[in-house]
N, C-alpha and C. Protein backbone atom coordinates (compact mmCIF):
# COMPACT_ATOMS: atom_id res chain seq x y z
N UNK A 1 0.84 -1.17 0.00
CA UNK A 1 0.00 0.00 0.00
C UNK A 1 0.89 1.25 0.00
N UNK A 2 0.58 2.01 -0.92
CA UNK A 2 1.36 3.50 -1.15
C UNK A 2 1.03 4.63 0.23
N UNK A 3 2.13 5.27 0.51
CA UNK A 3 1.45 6.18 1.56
C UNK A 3 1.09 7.14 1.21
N UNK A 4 0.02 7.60 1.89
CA UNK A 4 -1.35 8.87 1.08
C UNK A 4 0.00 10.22 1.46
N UNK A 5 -0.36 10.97 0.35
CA UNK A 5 -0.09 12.09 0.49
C UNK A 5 -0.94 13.43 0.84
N UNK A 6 -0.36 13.64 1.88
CA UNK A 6 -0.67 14.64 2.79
C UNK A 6 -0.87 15.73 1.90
N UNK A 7 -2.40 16.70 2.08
CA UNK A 7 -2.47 18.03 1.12
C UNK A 7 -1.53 19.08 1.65
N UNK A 8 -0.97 19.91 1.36
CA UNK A 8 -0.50 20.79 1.58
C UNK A 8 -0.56 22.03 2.05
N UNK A 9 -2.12 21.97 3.17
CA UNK A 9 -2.51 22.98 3.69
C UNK A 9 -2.63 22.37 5.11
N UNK A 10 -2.50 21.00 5.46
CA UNK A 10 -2.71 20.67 6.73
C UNK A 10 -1.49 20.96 7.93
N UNK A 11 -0.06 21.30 7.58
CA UNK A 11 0.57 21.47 8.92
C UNK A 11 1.16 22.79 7.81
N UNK A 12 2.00 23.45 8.63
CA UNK A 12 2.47 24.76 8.13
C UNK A 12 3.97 24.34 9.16
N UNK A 13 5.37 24.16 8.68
CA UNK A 13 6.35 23.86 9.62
C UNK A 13 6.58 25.73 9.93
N UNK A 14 7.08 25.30 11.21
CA UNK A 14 7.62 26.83 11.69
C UNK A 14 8.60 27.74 10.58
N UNK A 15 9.47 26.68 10.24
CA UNK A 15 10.87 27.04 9.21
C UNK A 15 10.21 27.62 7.98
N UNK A 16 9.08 27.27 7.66
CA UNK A 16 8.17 27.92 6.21
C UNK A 16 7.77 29.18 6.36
N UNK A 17 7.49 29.73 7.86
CA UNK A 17 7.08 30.99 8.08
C UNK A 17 7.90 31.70 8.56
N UNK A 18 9.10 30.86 9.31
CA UNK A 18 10.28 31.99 10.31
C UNK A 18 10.07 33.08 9.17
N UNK A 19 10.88 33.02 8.09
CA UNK A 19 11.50 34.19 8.13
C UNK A 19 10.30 35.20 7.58
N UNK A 20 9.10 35.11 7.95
CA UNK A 20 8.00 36.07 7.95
C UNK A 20 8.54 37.05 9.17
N UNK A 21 8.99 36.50 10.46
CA UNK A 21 9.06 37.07 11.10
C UNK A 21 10.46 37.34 11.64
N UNK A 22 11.27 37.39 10.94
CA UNK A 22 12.81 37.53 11.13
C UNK A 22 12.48 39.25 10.63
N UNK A 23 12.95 39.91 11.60
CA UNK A 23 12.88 42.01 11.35
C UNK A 23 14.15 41.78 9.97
N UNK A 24 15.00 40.81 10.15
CA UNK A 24 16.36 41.34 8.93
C UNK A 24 15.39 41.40 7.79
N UNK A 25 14.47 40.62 7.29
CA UNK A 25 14.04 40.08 6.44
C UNK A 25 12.64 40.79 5.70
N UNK A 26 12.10 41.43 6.71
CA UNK A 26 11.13 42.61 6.38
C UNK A 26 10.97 43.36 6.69
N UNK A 27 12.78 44.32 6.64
CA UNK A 27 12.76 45.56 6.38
C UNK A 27 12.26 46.62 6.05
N UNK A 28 12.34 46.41 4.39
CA UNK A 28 11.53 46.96 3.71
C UNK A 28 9.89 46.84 3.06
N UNK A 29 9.47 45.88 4.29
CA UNK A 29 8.08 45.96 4.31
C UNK A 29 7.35 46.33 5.24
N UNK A 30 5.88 46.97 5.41
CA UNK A 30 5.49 47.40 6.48
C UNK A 30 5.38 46.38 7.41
N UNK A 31 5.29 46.85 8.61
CA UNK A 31 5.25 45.74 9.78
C UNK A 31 4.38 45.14 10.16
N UNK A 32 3.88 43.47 9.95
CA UNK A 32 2.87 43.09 9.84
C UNK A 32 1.81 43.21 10.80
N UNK A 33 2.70 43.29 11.75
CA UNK A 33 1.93 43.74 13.24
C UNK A 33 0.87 45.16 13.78
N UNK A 34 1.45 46.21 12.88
CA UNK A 34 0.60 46.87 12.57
C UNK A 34 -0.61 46.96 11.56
N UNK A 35 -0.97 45.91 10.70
CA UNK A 35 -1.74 45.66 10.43
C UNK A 35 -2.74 44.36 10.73
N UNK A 36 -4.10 45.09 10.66
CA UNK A 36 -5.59 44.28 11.65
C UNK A 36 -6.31 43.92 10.61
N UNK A 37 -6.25 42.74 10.70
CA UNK A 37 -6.86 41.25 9.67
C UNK A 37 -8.61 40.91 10.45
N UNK A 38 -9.39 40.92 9.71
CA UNK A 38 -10.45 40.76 10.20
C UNK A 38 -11.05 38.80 9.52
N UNK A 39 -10.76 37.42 9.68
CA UNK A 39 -11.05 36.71 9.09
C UNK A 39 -12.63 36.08 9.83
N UNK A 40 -13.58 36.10 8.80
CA UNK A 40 -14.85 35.87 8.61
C UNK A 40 -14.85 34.19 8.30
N UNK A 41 -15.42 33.24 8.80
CA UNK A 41 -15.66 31.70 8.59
C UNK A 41 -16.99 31.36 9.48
N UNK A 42 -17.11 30.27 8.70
CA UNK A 42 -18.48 29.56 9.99
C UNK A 42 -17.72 27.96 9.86
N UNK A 43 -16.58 27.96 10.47
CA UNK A 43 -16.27 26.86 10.62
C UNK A 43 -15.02 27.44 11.95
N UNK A 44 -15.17 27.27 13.11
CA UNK A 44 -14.06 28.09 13.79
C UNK A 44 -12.76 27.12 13.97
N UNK A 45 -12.98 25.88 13.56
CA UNK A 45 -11.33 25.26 13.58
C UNK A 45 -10.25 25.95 12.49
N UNK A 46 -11.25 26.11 11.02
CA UNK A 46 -10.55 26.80 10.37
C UNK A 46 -10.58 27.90 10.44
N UNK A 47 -11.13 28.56 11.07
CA UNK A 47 -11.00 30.06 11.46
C UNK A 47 -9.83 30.25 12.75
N UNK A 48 -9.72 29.61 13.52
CA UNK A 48 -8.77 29.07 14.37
C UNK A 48 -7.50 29.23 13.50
N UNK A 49 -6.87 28.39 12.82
CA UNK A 49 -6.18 27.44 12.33
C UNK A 49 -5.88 29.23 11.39
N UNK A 50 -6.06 29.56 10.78
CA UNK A 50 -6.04 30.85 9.84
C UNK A 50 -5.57 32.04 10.78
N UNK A 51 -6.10 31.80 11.85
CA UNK A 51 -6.04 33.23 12.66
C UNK A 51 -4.51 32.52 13.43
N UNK A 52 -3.99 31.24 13.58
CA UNK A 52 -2.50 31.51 14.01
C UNK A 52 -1.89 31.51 12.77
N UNK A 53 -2.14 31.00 11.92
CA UNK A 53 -1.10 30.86 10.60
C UNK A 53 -0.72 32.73 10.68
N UNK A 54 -1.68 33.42 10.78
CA UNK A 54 -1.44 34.98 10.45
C UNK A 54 -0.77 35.70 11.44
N UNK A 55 -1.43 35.38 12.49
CA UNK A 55 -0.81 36.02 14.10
C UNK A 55 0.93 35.56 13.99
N UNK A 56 1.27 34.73 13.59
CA UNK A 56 2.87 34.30 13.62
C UNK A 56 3.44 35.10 12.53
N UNK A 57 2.48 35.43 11.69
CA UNK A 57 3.20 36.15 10.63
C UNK A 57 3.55 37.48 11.06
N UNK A 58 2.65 37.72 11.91
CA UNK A 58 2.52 39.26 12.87
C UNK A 58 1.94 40.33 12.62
N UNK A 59 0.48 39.33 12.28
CA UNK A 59 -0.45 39.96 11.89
C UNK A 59 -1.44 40.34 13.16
N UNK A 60 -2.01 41.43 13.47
CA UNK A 60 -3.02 41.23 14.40
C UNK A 60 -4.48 40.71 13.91
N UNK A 61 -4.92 39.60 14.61
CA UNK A 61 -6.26 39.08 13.83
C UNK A 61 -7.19 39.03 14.41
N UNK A 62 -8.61 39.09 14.14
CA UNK A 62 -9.81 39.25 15.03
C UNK A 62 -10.41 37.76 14.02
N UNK A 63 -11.38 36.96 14.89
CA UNK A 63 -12.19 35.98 13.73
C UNK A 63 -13.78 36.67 14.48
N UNK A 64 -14.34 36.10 13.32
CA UNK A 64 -15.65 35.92 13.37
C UNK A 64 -16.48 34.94 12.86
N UNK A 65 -17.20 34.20 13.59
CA UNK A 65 -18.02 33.37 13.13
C UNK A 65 -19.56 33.69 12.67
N UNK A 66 -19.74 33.97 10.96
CA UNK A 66 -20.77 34.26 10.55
C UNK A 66 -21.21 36.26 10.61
N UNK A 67 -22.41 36.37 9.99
CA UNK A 67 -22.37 38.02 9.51
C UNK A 67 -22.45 38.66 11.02
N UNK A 68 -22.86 38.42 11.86
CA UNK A 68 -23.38 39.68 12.66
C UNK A 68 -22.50 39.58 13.55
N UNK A 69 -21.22 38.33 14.05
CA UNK A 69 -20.24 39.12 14.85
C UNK A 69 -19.38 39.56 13.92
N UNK A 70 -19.35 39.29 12.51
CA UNK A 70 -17.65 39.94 11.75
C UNK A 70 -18.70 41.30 11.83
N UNK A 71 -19.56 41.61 11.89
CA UNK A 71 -20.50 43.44 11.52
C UNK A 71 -20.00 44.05 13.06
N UNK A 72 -20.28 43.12 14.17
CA UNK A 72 -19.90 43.70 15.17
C UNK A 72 -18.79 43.94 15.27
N UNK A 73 -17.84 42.96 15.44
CA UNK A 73 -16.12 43.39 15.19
C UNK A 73 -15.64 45.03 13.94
N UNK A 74 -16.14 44.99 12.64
CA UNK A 74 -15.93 46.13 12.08
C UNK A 74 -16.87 47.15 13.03
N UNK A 75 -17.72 47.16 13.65
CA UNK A 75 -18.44 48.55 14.34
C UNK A 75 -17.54 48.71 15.11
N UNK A 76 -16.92 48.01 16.01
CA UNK A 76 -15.87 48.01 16.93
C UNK A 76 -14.21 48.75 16.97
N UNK A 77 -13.85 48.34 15.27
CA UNK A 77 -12.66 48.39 15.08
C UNK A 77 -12.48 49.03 13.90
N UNK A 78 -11.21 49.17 13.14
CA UNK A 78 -10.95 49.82 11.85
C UNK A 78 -10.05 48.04 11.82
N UNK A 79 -10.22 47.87 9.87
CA UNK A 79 -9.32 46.75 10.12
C UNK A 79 -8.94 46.94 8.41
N UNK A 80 -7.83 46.50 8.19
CA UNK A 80 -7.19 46.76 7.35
C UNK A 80 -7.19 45.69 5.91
N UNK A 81 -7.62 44.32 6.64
CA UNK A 81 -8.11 43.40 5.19
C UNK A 81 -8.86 42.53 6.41
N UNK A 82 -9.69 42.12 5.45
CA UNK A 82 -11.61 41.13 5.81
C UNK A 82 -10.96 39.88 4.78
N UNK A 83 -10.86 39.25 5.52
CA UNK A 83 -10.93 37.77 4.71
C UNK A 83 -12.35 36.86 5.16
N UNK A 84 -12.71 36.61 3.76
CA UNK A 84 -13.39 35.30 4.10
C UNK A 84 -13.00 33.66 3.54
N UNK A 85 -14.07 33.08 4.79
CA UNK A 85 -13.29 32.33 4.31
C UNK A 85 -13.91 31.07 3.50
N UNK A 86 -13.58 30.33 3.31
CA UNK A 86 -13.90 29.23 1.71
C UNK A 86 -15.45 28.09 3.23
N UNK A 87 -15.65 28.09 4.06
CA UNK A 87 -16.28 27.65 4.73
C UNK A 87 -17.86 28.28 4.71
N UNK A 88 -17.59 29.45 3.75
CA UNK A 88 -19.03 29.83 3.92
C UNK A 88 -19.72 29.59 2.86
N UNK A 89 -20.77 29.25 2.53
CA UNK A 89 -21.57 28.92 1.38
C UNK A 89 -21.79 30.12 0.26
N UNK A 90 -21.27 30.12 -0.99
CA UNK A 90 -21.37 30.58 -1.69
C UNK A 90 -22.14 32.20 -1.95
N UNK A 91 -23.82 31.45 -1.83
CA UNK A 91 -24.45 32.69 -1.71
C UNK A 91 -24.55 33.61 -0.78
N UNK A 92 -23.99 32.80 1.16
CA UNK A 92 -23.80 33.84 2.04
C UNK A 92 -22.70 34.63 1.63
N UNK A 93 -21.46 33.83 0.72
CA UNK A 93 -20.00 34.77 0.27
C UNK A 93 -20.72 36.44 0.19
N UNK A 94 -21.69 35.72 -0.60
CA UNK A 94 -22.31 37.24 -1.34
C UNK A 94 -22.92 38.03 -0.40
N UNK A 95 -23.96 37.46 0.34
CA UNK A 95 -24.35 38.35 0.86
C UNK A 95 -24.02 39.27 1.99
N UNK A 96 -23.13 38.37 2.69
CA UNK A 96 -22.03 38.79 3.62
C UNK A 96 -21.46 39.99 2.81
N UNK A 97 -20.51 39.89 1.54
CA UNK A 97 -19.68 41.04 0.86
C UNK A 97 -20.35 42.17 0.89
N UNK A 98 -21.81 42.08 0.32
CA UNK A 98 -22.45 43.37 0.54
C UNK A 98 -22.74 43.83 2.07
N UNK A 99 -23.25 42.99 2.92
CA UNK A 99 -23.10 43.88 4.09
C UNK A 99 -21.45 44.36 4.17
N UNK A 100 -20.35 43.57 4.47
CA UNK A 100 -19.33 44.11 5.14
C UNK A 100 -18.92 45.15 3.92
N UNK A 101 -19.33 45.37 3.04
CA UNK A 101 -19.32 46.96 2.02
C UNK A 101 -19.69 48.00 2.40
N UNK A 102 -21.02 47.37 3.20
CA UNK A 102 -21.76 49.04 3.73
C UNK A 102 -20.58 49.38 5.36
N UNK A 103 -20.38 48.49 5.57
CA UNK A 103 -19.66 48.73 7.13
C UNK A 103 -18.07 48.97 6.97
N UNK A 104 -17.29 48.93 5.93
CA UNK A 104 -16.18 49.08 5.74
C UNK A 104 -15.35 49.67 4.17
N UNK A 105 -14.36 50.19 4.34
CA UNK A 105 -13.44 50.54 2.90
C UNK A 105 -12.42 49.20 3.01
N UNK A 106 -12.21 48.76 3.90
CA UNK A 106 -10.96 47.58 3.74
C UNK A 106 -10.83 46.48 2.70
N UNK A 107 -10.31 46.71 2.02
CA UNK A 107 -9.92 45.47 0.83
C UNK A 107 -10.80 43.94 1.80
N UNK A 108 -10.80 43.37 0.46
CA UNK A 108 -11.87 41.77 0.67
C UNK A 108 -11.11 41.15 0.33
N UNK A 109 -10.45 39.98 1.21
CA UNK A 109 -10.12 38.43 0.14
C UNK A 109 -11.04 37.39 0.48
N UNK A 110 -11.56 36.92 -0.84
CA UNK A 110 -12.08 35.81 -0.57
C UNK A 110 -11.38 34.68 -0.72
N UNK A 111 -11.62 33.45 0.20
CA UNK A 111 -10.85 32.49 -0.07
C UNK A 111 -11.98 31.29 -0.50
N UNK A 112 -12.17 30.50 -1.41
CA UNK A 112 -12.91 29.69 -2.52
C UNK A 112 -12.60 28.34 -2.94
N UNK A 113 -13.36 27.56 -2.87
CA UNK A 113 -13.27 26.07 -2.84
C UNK A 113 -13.13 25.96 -4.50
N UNK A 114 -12.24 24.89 -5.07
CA UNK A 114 -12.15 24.23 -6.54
C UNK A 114 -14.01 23.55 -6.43
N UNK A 115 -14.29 24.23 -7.56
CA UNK A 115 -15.54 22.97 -7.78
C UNK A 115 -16.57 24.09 -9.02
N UNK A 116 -17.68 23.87 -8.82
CA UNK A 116 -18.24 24.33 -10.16
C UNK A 116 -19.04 25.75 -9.96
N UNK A 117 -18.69 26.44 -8.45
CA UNK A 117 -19.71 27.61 -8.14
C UNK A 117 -18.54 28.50 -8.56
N UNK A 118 -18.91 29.57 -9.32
CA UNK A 118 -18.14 30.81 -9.79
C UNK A 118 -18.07 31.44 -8.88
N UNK A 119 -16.42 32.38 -8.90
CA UNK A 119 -15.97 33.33 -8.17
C UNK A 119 -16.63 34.18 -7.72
N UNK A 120 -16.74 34.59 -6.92
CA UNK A 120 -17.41 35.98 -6.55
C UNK A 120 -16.39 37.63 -7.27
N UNK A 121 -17.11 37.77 -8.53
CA UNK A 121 -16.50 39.00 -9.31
C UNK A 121 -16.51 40.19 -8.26
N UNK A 122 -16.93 40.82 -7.42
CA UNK A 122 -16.92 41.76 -6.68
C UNK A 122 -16.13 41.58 -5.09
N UNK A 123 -15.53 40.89 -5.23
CA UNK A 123 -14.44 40.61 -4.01
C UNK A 123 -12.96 41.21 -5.10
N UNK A 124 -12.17 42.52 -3.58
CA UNK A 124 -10.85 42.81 -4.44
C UNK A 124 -9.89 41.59 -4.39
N UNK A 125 -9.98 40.51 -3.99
CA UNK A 125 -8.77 39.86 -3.95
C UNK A 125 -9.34 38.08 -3.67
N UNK A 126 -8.73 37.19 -4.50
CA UNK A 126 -9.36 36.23 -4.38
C UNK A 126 -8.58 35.05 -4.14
N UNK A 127 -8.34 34.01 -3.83
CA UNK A 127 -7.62 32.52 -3.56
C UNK A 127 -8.35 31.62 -3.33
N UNK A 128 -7.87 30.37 -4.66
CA UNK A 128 -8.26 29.13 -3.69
C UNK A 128 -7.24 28.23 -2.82
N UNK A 129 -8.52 28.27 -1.90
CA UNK A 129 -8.07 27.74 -0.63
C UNK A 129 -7.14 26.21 -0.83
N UNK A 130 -7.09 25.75 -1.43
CA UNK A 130 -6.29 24.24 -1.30
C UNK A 130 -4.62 25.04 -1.88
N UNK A 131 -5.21 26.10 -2.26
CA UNK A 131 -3.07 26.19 -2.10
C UNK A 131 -2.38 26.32 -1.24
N UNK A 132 -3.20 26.38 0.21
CA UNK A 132 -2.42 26.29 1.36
C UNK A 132 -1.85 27.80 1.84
N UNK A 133 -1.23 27.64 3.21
CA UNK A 133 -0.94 28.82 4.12
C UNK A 133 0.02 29.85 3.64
N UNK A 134 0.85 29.26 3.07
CA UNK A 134 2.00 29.71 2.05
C UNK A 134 1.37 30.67 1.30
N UNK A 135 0.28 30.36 0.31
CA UNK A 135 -0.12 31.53 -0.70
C UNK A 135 -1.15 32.28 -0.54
N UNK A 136 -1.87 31.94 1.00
CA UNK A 136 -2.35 32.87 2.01
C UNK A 136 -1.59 33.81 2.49
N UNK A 137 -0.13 33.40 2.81
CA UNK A 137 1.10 34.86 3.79
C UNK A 137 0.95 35.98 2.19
N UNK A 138 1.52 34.84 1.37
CA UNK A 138 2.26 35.43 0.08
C UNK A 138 0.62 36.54 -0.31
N UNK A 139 -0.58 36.28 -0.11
CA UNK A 139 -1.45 36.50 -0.89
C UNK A 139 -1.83 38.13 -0.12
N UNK A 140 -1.64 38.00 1.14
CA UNK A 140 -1.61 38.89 2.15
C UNK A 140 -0.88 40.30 2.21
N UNK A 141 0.68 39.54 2.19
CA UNK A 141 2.10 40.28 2.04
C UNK A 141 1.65 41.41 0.67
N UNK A 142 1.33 40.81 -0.12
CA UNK A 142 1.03 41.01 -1.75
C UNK A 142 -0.13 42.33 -1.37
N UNK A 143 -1.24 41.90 -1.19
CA UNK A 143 -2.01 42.93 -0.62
C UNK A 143 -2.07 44.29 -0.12
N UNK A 144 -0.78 44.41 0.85
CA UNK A 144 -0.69 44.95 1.74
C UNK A 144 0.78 46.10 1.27
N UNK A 145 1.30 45.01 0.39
CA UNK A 145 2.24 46.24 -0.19
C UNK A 145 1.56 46.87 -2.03
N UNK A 146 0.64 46.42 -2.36
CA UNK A 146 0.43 46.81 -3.19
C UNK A 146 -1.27 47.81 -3.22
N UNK A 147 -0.13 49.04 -2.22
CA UNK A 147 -1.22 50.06 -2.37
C UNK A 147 -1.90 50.82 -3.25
N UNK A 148 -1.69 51.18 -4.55
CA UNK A 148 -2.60 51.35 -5.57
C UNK A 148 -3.58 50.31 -5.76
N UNK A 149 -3.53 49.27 -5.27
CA UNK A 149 -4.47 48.20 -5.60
C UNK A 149 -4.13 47.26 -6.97
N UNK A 150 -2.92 46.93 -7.05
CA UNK A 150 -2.95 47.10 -8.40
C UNK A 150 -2.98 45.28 -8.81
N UNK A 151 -3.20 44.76 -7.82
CA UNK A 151 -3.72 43.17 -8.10
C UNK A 151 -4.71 42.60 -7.44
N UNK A 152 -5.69 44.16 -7.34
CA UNK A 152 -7.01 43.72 -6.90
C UNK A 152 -8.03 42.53 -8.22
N UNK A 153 -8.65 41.91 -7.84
CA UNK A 153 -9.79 41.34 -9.22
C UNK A 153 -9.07 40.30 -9.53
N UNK A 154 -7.78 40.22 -8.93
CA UNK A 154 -6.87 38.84 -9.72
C UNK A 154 -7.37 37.40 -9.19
N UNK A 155 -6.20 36.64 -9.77
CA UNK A 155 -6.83 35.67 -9.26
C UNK A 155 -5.42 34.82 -8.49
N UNK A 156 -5.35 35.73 -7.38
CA UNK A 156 -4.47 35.39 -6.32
C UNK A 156 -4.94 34.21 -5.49
């Protein structure tokens, strides 16, 4: 019997993210720590699981499970990117986006399951989720230095 191969979003080794947080190393990027990640899921292991992958990166992160605490958290706070996440059903994606529109300017990533429901065109920033934590930092990092917006609509 062959041994199954493990997907590539289930462990994240420390050594893959150190040097997120090595200061030599992101110098010349803003400091992740000053920026406030708001991630939206109705699944809180993976909302869990998302909110340390980011916090190590040195991100500050708030979760929310479902529309009316991520609405409460933005009444609360200013936050700098709203992720959602691939755990929520399609048409809440949507309807969620339009509320957290009326309650915020902060860039959107959505994060999106492989399968046959289309992207959500009105999210600035998009990923699917099976590429793992890696092109979540990278997708983030990317975000965050690219203030004109200029890889909003992609397909990050």
């Amino acid at each position: 019997m062959m041994p199954r191969k493990r997907p590539n979003f289930d462990v994240v080794p420390v050594e893959a993210i150190a040097h997120l947080m090595d200061p030599t190393t992101t110098k010349s990027q803003p400091k992740a720590g000053h920026r406030k990640i708001l991630s939206i899921s109705y699944d809180r292991t993976l909302s869990t699981t998302r909110g340390m992958i980011l916090a190590a990166a040195g991100y500050e992160v708030r979760s929310a499970l479902g529309l009316e605490t991520a609405l409460a958290q933005i009444d609360r706070r200013d936050f700098d990117l709203i992720i959602m996440g691939h755990s929520i059903p399609r048409e809440d994606q949507s309807k969620i986006l339009r509320q957290v529109r009326k309650s915020t300017k902060a860039p959107i990533l959505v994060l999106w399951k492989v399968g046959p429901e289309k992207r959500l065109d009105t999210a600035d920033y998009q990923l699917e989720a099976s590429e793992g934590p890696l092109a979540l930092l990278n997708t983030v990092r990317r975000i965050f230095a690219d203030g004109d917006g200029s890889a909003r609509g992609g397909d990050d």
